[in-house]
C-alpha atoms as a PDB file:
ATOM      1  CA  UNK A   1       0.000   0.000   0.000  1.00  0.00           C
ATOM      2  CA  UNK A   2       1.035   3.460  -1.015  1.00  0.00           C
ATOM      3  CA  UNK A   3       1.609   6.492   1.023  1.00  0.00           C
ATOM      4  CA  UNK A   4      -1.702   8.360  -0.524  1.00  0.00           C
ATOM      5  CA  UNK A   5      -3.812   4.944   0.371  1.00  0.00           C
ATOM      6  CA  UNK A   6      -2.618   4.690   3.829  1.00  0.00           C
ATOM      7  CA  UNK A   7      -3.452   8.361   4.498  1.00  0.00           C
ATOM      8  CA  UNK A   8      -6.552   8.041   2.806  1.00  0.00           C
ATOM      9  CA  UNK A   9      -7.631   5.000   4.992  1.00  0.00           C
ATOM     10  CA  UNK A  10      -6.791   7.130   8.456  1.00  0.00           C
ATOM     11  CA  UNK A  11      -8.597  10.031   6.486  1.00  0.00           C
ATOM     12  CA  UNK A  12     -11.853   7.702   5.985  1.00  0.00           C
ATOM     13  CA  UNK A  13     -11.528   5.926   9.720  1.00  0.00           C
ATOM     14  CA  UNK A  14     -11.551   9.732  11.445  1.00  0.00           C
ATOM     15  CA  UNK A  15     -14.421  11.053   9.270  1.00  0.00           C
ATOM     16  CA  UNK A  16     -16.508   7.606   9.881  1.00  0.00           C
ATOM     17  CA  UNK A  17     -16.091   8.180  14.116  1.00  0.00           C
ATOM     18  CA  UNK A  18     -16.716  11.940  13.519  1.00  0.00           C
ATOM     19  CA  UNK A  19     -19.911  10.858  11.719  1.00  0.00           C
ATOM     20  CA  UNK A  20     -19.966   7.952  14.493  1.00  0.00           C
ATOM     21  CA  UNK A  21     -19.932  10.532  17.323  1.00  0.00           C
ATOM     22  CA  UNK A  22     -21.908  13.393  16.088  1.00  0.00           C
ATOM     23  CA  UNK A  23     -24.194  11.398  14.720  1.00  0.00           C
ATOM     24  CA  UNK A  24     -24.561   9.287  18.464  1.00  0.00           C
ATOM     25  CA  UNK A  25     -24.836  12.716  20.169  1.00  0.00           C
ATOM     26  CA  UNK A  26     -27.337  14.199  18.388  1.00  0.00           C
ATOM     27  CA  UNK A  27     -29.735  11.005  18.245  1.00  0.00           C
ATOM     28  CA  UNK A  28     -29.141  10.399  22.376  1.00  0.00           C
ATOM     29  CA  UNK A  29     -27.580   7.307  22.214  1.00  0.00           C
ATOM     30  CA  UNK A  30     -23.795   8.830  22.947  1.00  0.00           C
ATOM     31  CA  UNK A  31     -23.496  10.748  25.563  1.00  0.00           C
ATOM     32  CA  UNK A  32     -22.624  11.107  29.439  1.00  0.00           C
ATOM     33  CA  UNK A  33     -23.581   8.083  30.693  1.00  0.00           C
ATOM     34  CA  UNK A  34     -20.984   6.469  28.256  1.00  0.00           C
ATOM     35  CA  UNK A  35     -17.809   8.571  29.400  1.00  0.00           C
ATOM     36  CA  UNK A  36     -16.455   9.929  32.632  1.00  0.00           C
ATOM     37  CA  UNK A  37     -17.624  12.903  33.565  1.00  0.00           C
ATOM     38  CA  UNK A  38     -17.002  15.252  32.020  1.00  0.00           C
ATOM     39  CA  UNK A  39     -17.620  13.941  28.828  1.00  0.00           C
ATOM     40  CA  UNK A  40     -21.365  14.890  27.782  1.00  0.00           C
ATOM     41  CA  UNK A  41     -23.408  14.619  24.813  1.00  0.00           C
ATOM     42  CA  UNK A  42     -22.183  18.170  23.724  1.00  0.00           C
ATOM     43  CA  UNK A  43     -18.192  17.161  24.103  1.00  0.00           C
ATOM     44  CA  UNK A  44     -19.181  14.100  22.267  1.00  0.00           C
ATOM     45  CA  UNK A  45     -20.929  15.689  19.232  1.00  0.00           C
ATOM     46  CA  UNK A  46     -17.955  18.285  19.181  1.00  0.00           C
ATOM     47  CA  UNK A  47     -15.298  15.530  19.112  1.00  0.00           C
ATOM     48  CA  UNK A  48     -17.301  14.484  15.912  1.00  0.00           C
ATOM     49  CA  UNK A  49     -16.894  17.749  14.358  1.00  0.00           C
ATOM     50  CA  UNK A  50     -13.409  17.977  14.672  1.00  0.00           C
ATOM     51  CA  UNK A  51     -12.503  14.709  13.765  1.00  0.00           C
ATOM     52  CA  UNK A  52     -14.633  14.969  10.365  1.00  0.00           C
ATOM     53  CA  UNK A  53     -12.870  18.312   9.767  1.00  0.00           C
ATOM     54  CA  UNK A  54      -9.465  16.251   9.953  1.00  0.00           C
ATOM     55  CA  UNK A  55     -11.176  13.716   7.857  1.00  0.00           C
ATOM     56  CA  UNK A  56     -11.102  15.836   5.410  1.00  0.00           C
ATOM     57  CA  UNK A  57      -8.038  17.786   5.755  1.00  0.00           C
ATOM     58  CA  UNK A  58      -5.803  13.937   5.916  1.00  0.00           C
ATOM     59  CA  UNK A  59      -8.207  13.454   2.796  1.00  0.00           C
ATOM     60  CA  UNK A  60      -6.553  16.350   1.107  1.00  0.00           C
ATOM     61  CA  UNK A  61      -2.769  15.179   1.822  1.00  0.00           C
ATOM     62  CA  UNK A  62      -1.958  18.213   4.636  1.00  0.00           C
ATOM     63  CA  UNK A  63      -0.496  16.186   7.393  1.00  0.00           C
ATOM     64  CA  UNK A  64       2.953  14.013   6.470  1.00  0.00           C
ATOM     65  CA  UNK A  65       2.924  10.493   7.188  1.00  0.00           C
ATOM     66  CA  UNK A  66       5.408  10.581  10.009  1.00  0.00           C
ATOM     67  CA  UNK A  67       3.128  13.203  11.731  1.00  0.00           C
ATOM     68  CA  UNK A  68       0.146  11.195  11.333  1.00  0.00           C
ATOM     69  CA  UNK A  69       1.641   8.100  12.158  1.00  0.00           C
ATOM     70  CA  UNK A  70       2.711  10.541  15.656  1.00  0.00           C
ATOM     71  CA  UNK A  71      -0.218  11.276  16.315  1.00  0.00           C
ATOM     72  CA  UNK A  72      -2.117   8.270  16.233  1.00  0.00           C
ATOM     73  CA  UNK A  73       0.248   6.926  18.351  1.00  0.00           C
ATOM     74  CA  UNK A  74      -0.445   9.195  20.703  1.00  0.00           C
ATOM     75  CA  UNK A  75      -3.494   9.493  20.694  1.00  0.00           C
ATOM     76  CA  UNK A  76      -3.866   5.547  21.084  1.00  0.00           C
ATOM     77  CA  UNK A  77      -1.503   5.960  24.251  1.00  0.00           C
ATOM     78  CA  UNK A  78      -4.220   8.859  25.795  1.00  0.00           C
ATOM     79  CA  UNK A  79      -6.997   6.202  25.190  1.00  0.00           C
ATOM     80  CA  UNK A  80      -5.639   3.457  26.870  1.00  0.00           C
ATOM     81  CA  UNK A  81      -4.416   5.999  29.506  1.00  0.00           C
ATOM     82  CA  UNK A  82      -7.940   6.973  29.877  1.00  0.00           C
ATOM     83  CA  UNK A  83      -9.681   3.462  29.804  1.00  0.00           C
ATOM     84  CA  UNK A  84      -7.184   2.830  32.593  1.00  0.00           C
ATOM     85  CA  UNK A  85      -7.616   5.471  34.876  1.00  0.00           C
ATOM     86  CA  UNK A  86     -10.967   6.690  34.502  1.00  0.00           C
ATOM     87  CA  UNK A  87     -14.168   5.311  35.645  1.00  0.00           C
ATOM     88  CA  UNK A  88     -17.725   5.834  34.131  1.00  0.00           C
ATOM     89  CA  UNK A  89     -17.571   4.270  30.630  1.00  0.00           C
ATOM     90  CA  UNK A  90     -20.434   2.130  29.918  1.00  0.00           C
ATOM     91  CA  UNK A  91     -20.109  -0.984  28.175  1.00  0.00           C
ATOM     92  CA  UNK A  92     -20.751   0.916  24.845  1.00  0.00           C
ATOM     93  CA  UNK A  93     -18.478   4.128  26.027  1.00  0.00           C
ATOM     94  CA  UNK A  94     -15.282   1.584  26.732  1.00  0.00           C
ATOM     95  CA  UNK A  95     -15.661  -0.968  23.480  1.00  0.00           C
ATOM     96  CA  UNK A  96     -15.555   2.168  21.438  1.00  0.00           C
ATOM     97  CA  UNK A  97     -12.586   3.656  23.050  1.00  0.00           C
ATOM     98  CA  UNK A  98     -11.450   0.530  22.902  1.00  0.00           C
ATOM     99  CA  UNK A  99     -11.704  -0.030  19.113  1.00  0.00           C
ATOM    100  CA  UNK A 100     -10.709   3.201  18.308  1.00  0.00           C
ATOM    101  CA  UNK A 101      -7.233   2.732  20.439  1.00  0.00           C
ATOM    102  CA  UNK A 102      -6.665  -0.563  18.312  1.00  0.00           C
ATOM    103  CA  UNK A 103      -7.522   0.797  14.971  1.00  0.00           C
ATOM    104  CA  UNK A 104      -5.200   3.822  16.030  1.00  0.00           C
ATOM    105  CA  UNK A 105      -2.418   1.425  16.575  1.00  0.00           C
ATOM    106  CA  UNK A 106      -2.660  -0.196  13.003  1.00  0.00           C
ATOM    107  CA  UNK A 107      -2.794   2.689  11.222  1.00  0.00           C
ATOM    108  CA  UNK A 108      -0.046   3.814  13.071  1.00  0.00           C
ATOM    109  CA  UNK A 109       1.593   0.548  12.255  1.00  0.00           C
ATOM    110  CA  UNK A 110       0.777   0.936   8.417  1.00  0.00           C
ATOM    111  CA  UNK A 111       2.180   4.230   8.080  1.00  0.00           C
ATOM    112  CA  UNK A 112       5.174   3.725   9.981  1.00  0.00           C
ATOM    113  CA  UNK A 113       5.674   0.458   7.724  1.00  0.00           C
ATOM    114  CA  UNK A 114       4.923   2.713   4.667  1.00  0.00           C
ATOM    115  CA  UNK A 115       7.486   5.242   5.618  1.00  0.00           C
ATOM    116  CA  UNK A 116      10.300   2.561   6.037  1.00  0.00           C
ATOM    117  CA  UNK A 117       9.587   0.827   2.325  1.00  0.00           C
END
């Protein structure tokens, strides 16, 4: 897999939990009885926002590879961090973190292994 594709993947996995979250928020479904407080419908639905607005800005080829691969990386690292240390998730709340944290890590993988062929 090319550069472009790899980006393009992370580009289509951040705009699907933007849609995901913001999508969960506004139907009641996501909200705070799935994070720690504070974490409310309103932080949820804004975390979707963002994260389609870096859908498309990864879709457009604006963040390097190394970067990207960075910052899913650390972003995976807060996750766990915060499955670990927080309480409050529901069932729902902690699978999804939980998901997202893996998928972070193999994207992370893939574009590190794209960098190095």
């Amino acid at each position: 897999m090319d550069a472009r594709a790899v980006v393009r993947a992370d580009a289509l996995f951040e705009a699907g939990l933007g849609v995901l979250l913001a999508a969960g928020a506004a139907a009641g479904w996501l909200g705070a009885g799935d994070f720690p407080h504070p974490v409310g419908a309103t932080v949820v639905a804004a975390a979707g926002v963002l994260l389609l607005l870096l859908g498309a800005v990864l879709w457009r080829g604006r963040i390097g590879l190394g970067a990207l691969a960075t910052g899913n990386v650390a972003t995976a690292i807060a996750g766990i961090v915060w499955l670990v240390l927080a309480s409050g998730f529901s069932a729902e709340g902690g699978v999804l973190v939980a998901v997202t944290v893996a998928a972070l890590v193999s994207l992370a993988a893939a574009q590190v292994a794209t960098l190095r062929a």
